[in-house]
N, C-alpha and C. Protein backbone atom coordinates (compact mmCIF):
# COMPACT_ATOMS: atom_id res chain seq x y z
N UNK A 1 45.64 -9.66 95.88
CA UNK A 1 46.86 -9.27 96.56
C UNK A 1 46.49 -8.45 97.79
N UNK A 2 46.84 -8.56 99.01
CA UNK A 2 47.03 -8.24 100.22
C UNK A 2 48.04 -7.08 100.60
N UNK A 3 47.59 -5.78 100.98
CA UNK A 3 48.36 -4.99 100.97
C UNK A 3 48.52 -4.28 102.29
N UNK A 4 49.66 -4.28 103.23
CA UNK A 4 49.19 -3.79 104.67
C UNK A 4 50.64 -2.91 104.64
N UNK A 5 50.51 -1.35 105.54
CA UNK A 5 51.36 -0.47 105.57
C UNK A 5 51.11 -0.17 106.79
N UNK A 6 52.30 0.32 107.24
CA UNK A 6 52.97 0.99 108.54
C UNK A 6 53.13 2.58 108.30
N UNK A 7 52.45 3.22 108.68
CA UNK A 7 52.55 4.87 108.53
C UNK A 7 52.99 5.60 109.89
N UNK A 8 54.03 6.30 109.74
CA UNK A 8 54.80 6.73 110.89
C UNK A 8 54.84 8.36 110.58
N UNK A 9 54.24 9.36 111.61
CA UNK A 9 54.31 10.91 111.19
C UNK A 9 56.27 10.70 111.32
N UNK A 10 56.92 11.76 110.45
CA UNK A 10 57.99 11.95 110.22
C UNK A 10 58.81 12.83 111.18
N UNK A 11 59.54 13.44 111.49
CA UNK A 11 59.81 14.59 112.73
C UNK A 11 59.46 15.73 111.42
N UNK A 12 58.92 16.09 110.76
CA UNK A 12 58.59 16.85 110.29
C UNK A 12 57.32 16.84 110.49
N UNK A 13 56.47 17.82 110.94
CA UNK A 13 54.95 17.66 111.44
C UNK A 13 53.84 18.20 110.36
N UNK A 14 54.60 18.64 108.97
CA UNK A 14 53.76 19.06 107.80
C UNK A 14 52.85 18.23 107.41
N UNK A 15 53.00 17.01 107.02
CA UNK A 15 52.15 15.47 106.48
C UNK A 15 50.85 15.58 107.81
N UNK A 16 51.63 15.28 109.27
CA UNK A 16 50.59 14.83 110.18
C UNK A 16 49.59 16.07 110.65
N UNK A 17 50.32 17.38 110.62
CA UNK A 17 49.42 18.40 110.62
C UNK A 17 48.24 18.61 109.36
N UNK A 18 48.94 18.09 108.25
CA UNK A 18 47.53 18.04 106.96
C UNK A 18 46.50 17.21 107.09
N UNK A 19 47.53 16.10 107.13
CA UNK A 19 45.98 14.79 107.42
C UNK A 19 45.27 14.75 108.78
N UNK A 20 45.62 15.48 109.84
CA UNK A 20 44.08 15.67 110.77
C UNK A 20 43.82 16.91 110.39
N UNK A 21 43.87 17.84 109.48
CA UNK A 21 42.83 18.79 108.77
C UNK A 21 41.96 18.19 107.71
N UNK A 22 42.91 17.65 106.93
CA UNK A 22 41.59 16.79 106.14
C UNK A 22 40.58 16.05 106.99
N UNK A 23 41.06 15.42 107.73
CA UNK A 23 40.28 14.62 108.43
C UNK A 23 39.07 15.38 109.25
N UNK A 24 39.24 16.47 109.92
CA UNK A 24 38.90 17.42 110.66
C UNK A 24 37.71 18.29 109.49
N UNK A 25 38.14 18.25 108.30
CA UNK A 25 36.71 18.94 107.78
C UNK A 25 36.35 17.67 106.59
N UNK A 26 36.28 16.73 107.03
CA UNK A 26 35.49 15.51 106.29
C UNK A 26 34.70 15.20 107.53
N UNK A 27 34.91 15.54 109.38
CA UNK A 27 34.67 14.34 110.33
C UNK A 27 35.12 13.04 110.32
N UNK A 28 35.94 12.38 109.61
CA UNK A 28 36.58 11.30 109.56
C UNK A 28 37.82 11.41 111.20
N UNK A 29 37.75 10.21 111.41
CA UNK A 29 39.42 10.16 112.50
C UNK A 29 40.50 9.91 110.91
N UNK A 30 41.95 10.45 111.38
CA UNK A 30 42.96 10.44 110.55
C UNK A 30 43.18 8.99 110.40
N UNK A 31 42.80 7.87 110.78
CA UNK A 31 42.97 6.88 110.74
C UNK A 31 42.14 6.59 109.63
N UNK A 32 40.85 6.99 109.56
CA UNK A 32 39.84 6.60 108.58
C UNK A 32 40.38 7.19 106.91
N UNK A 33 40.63 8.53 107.18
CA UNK A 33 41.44 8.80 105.95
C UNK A 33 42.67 8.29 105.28
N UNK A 34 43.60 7.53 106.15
CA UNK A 34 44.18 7.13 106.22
C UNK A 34 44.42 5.33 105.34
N UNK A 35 42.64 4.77 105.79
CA UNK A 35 42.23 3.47 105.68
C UNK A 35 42.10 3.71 104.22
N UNK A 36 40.90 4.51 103.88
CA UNK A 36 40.56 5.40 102.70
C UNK A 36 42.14 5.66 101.55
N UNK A 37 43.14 5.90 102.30
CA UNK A 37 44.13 6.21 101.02
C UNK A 37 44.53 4.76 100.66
N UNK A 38 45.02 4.27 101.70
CA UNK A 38 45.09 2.65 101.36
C UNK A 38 44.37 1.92 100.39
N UNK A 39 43.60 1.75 100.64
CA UNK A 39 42.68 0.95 99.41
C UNK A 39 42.72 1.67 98.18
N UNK A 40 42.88 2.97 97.74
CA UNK A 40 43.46 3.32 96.62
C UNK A 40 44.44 3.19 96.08
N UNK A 41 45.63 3.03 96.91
CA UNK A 41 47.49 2.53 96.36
C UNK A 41 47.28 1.55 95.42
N UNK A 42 47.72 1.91 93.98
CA UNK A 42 47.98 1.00 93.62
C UNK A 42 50.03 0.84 92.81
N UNK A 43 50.26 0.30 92.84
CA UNK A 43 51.70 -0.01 92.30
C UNK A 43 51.74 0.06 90.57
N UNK A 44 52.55 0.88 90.27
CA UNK A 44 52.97 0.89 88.23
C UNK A 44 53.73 -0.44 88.35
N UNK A 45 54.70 -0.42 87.55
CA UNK A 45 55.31 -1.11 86.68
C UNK A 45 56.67 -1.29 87.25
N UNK A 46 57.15 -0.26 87.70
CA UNK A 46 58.12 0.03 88.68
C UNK A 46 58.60 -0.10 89.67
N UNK A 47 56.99 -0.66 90.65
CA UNK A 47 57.28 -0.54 91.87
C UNK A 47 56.84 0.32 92.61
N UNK A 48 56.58 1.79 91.64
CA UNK A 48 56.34 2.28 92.60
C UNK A 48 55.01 2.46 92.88
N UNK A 49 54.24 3.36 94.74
CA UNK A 49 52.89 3.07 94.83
C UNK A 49 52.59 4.44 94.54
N UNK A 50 51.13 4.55 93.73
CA UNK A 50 50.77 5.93 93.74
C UNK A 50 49.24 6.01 94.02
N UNK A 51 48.18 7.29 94.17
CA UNK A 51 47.48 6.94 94.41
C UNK A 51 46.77 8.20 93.86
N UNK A 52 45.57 8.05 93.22
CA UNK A 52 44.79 9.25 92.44
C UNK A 52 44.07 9.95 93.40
N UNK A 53 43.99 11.30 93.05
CA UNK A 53 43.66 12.10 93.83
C UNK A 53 42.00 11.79 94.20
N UNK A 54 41.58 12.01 95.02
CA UNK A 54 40.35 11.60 95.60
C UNK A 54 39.72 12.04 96.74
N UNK A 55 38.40 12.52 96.97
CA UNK A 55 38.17 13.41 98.17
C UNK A 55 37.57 12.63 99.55
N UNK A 56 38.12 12.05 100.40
CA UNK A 56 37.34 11.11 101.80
C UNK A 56 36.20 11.27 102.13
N UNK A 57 35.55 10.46 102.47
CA UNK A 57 34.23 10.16 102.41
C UNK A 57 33.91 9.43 103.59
């Protein structure tokens, strides 16, 4: 299964201000962390996507 997402910072700047800190003390671009959460999503039963906690690399 093929999984492709559209990630948009929110007008709330909390999310996009975290993920270029993570990104910022891994050296990753927020894009890379970003790539990195992706391939972890996976979907329950429900529908819905979740994704286990995990440190970028």
């Amino acid at each position: 299964m093929s999984l492709r997402a559209r990630v948009r910072a929110s007008v709330h700047p909390g999310p996009a201000r975290r993920l270029r800190a993570i990104a910022a003390r891994t050296g990753l671009e927020p894009e890379q962390v970003l790539a990195q959460l992706a391939d972890r999503v996976r979907m329950d039963n429900d529908g819905a996507l979740t994704v286990n906690a995990f440190t970028p690399r």
